[in-house]
Protein backbone atom coordinates (compact mmCIF):
# COMPACT_ATOMS: atom_id res chain seq x y z
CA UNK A 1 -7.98 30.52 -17.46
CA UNK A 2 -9.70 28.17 -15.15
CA UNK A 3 -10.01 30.28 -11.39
CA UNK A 4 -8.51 26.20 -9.87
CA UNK A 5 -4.98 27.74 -10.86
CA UNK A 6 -3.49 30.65 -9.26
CA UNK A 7 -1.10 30.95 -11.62
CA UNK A 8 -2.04 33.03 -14.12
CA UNK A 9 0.66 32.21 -16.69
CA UNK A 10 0.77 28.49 -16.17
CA UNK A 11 -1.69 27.42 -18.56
CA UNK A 12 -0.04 28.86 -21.04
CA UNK A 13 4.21 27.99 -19.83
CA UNK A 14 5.46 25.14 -21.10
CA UNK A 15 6.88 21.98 -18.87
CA UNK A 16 6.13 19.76 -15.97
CA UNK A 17 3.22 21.49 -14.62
CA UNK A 18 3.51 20.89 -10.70
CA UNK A 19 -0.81 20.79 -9.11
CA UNK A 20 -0.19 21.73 -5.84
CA UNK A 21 -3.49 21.08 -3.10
CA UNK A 22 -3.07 23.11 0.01
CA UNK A 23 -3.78 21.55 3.56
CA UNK A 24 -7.13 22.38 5.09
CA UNK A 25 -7.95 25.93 5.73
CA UNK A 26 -5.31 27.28 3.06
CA UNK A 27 -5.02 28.37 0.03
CA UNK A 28 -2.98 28.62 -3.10
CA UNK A 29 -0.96 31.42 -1.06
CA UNK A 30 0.64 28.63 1.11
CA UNK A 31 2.45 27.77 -1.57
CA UNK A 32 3.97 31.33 -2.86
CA UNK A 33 7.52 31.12 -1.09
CA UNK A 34 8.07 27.89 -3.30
CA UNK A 35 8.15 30.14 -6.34
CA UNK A 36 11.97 30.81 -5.51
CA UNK A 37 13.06 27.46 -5.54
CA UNK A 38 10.18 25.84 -8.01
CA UNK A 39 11.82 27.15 -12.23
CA UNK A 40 11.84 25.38 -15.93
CA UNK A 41 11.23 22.73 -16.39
CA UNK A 42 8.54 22.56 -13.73
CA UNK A 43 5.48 25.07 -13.88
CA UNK A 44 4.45 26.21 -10.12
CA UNK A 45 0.45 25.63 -10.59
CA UNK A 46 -1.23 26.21 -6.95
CA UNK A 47 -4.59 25.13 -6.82
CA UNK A 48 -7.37 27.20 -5.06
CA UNK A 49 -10.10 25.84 -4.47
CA UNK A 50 -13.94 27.55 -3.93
CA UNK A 51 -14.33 29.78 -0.78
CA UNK A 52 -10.81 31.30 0.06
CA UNK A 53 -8.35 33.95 -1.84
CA UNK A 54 -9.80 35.29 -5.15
CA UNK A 55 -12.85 32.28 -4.25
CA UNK A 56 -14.06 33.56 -0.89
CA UNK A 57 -17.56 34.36 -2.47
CA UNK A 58 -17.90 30.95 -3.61
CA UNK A 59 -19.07 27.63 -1.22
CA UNK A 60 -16.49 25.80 -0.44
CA UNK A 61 -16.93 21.74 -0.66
CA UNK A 62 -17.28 19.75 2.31
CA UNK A 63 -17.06 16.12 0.70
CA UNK A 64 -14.35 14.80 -1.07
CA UNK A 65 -16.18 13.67 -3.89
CA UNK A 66 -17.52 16.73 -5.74
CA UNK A 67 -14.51 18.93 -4.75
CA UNK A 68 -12.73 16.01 -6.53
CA UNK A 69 -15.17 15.82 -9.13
CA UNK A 70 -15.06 19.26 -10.08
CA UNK A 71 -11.36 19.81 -9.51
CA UNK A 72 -11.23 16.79 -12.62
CA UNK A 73 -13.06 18.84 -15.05
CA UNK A 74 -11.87 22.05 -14.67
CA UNK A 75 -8.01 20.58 -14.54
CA UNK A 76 -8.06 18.21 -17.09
CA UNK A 77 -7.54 21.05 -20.16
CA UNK A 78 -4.49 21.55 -18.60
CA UNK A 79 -3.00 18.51 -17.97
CA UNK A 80 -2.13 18.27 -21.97
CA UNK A 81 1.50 18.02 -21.66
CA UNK A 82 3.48 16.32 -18.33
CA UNK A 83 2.47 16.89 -14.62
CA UNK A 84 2.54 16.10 -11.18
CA UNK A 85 0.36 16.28 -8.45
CA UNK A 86 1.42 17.73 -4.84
CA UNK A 87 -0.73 17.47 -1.44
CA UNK A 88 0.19 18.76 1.78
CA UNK A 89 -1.81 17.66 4.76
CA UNK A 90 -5.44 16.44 3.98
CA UNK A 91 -4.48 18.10 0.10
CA UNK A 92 -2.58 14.62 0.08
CA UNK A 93 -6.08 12.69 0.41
CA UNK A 94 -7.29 14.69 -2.34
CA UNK A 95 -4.47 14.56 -4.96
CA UNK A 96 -4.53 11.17 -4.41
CA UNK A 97 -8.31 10.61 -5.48
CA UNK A 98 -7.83 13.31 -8.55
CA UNK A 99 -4.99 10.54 -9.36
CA UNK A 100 -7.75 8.01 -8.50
CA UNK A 101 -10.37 9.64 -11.20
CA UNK A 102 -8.22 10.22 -13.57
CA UNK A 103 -7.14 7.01 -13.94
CA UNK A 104 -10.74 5.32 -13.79
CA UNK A 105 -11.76 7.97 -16.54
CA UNK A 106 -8.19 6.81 -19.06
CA UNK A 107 -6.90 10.55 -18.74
CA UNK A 108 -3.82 11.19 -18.77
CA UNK A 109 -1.74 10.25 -15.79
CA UNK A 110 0.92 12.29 -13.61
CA UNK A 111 4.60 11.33 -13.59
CA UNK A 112 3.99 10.76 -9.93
CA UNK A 113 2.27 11.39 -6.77
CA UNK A 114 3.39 12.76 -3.94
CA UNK A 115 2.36 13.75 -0.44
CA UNK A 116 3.36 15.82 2.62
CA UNK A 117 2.26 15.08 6.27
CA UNK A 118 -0.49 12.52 5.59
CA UNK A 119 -0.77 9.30 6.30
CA UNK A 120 -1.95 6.29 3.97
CA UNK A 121 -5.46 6.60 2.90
CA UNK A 122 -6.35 3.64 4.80
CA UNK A 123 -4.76 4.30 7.52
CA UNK A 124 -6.14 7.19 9.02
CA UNK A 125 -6.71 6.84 12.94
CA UNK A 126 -9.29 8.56 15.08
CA UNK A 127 -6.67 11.08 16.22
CA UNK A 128 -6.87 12.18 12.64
CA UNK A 129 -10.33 13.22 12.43
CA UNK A 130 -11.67 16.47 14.20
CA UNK A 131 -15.32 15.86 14.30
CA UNK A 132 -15.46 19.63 12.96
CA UNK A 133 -19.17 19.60 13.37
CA UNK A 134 -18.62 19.23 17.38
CA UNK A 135 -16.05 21.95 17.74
CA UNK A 136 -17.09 25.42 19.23
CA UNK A 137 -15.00 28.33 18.10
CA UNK A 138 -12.63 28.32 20.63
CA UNK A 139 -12.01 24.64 20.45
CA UNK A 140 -11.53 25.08 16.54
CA UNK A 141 -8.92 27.79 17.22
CA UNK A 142 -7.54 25.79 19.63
CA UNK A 143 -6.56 22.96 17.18
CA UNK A 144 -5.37 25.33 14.73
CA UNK A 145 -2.82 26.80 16.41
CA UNK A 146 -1.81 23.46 17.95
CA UNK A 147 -1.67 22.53 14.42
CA UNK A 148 0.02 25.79 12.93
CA UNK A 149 -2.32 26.45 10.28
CA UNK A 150 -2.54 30.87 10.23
CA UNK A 151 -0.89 33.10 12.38
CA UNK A 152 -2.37 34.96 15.48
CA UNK A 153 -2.62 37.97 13.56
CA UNK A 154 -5.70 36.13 11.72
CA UNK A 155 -6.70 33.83 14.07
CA UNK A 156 -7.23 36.05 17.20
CA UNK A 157 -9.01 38.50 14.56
CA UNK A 158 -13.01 37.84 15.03
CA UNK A 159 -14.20 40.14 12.15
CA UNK A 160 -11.22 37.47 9.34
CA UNK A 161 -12.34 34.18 11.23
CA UNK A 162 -15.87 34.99 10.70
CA UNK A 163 -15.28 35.19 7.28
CA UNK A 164 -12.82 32.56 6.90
CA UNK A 165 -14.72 29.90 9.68
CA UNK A 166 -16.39 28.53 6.74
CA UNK A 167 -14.08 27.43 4.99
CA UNK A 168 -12.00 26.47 7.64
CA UNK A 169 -14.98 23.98 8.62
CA UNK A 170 -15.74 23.01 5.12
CA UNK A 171 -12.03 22.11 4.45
CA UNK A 172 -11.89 19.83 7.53
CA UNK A 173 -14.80 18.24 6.85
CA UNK A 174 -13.44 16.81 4.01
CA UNK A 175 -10.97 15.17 5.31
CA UNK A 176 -13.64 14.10 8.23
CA UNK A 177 -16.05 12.59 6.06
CA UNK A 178 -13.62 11.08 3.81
CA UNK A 179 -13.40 7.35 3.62
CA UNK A 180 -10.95 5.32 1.67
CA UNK A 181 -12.56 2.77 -1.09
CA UNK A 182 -10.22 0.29 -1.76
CA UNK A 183 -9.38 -0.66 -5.34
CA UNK A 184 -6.37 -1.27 -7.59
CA UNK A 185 -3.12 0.53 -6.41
CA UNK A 186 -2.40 3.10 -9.00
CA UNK A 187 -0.33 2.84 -11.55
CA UNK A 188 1.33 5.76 -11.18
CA UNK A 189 4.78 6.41 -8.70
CA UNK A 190 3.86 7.55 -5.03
CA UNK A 191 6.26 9.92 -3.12
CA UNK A 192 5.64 10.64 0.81
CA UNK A 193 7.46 13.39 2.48
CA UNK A 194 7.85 13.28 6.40
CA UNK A 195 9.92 14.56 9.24
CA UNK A 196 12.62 13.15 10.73
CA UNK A 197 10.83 13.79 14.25
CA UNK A 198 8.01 11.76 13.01
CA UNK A 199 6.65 9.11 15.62
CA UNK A 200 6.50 5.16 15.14
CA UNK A 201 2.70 5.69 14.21
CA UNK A 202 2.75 8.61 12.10
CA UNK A 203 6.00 7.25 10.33
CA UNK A 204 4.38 3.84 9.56
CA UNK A 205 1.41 5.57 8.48
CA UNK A 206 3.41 7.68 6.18
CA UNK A 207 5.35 4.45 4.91
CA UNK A 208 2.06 2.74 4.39
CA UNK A 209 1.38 5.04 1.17
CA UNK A 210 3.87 2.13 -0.58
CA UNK A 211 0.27 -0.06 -0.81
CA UNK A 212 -1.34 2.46 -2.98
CA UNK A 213 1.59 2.23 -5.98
CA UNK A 214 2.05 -0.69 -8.19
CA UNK A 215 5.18 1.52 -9.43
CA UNK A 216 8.02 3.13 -7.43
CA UNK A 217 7.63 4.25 -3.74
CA UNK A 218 9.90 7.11 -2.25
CA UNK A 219 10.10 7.78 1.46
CA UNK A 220 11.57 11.49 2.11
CA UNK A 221 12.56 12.99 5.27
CA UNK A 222 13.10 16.05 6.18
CA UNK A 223 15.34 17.55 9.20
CA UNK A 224 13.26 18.92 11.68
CA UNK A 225 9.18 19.38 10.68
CA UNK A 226 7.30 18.59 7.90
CA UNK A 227 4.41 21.32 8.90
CA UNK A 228 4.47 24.51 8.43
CA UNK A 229 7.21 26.90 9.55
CA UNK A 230 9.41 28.59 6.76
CA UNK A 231 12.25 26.65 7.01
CA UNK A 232 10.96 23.32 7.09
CA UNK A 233 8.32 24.06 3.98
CA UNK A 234 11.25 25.17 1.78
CA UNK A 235 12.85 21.67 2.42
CA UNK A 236 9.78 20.03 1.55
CA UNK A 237 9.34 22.13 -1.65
CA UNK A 238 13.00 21.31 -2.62
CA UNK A 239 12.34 17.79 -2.15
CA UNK A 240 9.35 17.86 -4.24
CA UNK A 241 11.36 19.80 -6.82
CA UNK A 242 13.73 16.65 -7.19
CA UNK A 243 10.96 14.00 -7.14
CA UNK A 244 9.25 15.52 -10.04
CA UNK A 245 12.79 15.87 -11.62
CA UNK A 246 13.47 12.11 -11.05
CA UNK A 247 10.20 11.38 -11.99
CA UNK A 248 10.29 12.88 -15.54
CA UNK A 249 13.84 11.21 -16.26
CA UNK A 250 12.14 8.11 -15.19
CA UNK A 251 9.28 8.67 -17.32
CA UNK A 252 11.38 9.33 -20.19
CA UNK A 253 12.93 6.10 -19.61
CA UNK A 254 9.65 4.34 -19.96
């Protein structure tokens, strides 16, 4: 059992198996209330990456391209029978190069791609990046409450955030450093998941993900937020729950 999959039994279920890539500073956790609405055929498989959970004594990656690189080999074994691929947040960037690599390697492809809170690849605005490396402590708590990634209970905790405030940093740097390459659109269905509170910007950013799919594109919204209180995360796991569904009738169409 590869440690990318929190999931313990999901190598070895049977079904649509559902890679989910948490938003910067999270983990495989982030996704645990979604096992109540997430059954057969799907197969909940939460990734964790290096340097949180089960990880923390591992480095986490601060460039896209080896996490992605890496993610690729240890995944591929299990992507032997159907899947889909999840991001929330900057996990959208990097489900969408794992789709990316896959396809310039021939592996097998997902029955669709979809993505939570993140603009088009190509898109992405100064507002988006953090410029992690310039942020004191303070300022880096700041934006993560402003952003509503952890609770108080860990982030006003100085003995957790100095163990966490390396991953933390590593995970935005990805998304900092990351720049889009253009190539082919994929050939593979896109799905993007918003809010219907989302401003003009962030909502054509969000609509802009229809470039990167010479298949299908899906636009979702959600009541309310997209981000991450309770309520609003069990919509968005519902909604993924019927895009993979529509996906794999589609698929079986094809």
């Amino acid at each position: 059992m590869t440690p990318w999959i929190a999931e313990a039994s999901a190598a070895e279920a049977s079904g649509i198996r559902l890679l989910c890539f948490p938003a910067a500073g999270t983990g495989a956790s982030f996704f645990a209330p979604w096992r109540a609405i997430v059954s057969a055929p799907i197969v909940l498989c939460p990734i964790r990456p290096p340097g949180r959970e089960s990880r923390i004594g591992e480095t986490a990656y601060d460039e896209m391209k080896p996490l992605v690189d890496a993610a690729v080999e240890a995944l591929v074994p299990l992507l032997d029978q159907p899947f889909a691929l999840f991001g929330h947040c900057s996990g959208s960037l990097i489900a969408f190069e794992f789709a990316r690599l896959l396809e310039k390697r021939g592996s097998r492809l997902p029955l669709a791609l979809l993505v939570s809170a993140q603009g088009a690849p190509d898109e992405r605005t100064q507002t988006s990046v953090w410029n992690i490396d310039e942020l004191s402590r303070p300022e880096l708590l700041e934006r993560l409450r402003a952003v509503g990634i952890a609770d108080e209970t860990v982030l006003g905790n100085d003995e957790l955030m100095d163990l966490l405030e390396p991953m933390i940093r590593a995970d935005v740097s990805v998304a900092d450093r990351y720049h889009y390459r253009p190539a082919q659109p994929l050939s593979v269905p896109i799905a993007a998941i918003g809010d219907t509170a989302e401003g003009d910007e962030r909502f054509s950013a969000l609509c802009g993900w229809r470039r990167h799919t010479a298949a299908a594109f899906t636009l979702r919204l959600v009541p309310g937020s997209s981000g991450y209180g309770p309520d609003s995360w069990m919509r968005v796991g519902k909604e993924v729950v019927a895009e993979v569904l529509q996906a794999s009738t589609q698929g079986q169409a094809r």
